[in-house]
C-alpha atoms as a PDB file:
ATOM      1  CA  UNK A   1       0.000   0.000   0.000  1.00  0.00           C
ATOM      2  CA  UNK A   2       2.260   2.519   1.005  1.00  0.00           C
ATOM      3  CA  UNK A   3       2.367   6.012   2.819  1.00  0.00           C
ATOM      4  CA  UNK A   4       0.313   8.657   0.601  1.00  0.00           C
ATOM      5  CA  UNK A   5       2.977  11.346  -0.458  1.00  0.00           C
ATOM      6  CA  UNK A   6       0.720  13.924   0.830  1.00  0.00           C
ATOM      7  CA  UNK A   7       1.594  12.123   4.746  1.00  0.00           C
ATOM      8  CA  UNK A   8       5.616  12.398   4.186  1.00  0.00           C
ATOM      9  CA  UNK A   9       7.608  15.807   4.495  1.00  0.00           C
ATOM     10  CA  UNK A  10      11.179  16.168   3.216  1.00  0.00           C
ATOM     11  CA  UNK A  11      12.960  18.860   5.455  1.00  0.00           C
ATOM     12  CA  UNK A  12      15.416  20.948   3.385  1.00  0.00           C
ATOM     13  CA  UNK A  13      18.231  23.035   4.479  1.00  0.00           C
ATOM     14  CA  UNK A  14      19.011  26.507   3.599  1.00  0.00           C
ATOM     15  CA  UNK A  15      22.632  26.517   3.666  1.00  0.00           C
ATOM     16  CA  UNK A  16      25.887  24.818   2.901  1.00  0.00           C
ATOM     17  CA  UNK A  17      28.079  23.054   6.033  1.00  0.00           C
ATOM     18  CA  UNK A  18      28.122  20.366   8.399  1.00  0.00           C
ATOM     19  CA  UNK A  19      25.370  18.730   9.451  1.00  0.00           C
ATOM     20  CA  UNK A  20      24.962  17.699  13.022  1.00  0.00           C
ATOM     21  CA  UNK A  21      21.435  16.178  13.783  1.00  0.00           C
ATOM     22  CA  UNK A  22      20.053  15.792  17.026  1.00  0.00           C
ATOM     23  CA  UNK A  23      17.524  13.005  16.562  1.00  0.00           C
ATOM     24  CA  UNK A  24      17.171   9.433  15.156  1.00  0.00           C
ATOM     25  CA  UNK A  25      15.189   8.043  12.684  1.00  0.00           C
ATOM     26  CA  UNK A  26      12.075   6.508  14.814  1.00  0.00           C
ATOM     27  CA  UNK A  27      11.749   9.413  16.696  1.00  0.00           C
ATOM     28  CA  UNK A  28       8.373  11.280  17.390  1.00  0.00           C
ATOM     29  CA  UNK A  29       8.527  15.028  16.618  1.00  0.00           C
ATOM     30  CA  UNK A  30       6.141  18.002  17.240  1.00  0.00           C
ATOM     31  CA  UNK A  31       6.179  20.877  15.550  1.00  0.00           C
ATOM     32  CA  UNK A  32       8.895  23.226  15.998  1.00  0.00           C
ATOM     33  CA  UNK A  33      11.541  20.292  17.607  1.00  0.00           C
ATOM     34  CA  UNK A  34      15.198  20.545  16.394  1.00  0.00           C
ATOM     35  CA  UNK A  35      15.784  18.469  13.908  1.00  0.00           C
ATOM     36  CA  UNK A  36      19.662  19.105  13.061  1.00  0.00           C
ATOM     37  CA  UNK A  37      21.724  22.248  13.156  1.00  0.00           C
ATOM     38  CA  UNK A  38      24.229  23.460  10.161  1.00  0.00           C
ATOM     39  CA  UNK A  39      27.782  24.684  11.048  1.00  0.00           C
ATOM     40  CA  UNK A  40      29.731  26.798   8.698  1.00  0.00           C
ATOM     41  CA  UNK A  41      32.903  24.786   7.676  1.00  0.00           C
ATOM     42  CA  UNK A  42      35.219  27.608   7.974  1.00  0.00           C
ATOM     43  CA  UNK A  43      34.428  29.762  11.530  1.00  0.00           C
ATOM     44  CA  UNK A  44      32.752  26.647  13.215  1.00  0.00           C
ATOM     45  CA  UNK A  45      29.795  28.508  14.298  1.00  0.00           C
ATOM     46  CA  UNK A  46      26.078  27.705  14.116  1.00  0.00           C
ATOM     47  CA  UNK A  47      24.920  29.532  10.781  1.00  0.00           C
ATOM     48  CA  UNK A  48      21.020  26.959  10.313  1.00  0.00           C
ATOM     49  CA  UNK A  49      18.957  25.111  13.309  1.00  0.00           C
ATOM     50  CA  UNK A  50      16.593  23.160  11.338  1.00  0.00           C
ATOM     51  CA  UNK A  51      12.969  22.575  13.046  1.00  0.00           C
ATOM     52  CA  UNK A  52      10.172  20.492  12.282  1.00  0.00           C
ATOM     53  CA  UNK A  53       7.458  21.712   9.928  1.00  0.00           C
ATOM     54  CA  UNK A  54       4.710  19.349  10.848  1.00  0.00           C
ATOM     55  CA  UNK A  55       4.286  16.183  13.872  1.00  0.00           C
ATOM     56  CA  UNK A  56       5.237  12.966  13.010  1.00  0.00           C
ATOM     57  CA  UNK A  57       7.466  10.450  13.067  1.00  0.00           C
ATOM     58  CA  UNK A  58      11.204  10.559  11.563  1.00  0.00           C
ATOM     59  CA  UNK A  59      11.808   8.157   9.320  1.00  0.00           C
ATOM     60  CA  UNK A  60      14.874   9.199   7.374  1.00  0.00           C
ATOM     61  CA  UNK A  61      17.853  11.445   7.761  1.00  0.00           C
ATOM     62  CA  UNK A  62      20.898  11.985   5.623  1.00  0.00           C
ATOM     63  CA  UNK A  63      24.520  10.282   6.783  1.00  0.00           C
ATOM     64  CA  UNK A  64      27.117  12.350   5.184  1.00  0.00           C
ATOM     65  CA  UNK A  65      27.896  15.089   7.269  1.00  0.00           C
ATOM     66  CA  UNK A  66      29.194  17.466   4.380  1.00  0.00           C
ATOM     67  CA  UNK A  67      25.947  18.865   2.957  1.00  0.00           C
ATOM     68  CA  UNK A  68      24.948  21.801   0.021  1.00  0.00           C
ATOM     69  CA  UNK A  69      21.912  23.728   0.554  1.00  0.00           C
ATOM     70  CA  UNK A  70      18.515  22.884  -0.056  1.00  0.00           C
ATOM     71  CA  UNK A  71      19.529  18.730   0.585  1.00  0.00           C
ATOM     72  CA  UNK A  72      16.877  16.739   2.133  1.00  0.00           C
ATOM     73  CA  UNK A  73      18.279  15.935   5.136  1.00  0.00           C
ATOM     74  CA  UNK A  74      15.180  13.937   6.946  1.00  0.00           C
ATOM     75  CA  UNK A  75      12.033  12.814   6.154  1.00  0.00           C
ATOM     76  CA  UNK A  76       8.600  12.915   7.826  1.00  0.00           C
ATOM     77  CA  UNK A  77       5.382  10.961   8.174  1.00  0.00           C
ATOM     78  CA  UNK A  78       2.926  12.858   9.358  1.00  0.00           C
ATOM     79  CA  UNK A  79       0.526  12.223  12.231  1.00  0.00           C
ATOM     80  CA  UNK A  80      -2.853  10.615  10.122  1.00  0.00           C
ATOM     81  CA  UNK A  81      -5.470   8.311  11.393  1.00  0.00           C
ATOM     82  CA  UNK A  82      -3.618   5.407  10.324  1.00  0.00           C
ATOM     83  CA  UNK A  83      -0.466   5.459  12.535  1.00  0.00           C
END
């Protein structure tokens, strides 16, 4: 059957760096929970905290730690009836 595509998210970042994330995939999120954080390659500082858009349930993130902007870095299903 499936998940519909209109019950998964793809979170995007803005920005270029490293990617640290701060949760694991089979984790519950609510809107607004950090998802990862982006650190600029050169100064080492925080330059992109990435939150979730919607409540659901993590089901992928991305392993390399070297990312370009706007790379999916997680995945989403979102809270429905049938979870």
């Amino acid at each position: 059957m499936g998940i519909p595509f209109k019950d998964r998210r793809r979170v995007r970042t803005k920005t270029s760096g490293i990617l640290v994330l701060k949760v694991k995939c089979g984790d519950h999120l609510s809107v607004g929970d950090e998802i990862a954080e982006i650190i600029d390659t050169y100064e080492g500082d925080e330059i992109e905290v990435i939150k979730s858009p919607c409540e659901g349930c993590l089901f992928y993130h991305g392993s390399n730690p070297l990312i370009y902007s706007n790379t999916a870095i997680a995945k989403i299903i979102k809270d429905t009836d049938f979870i």
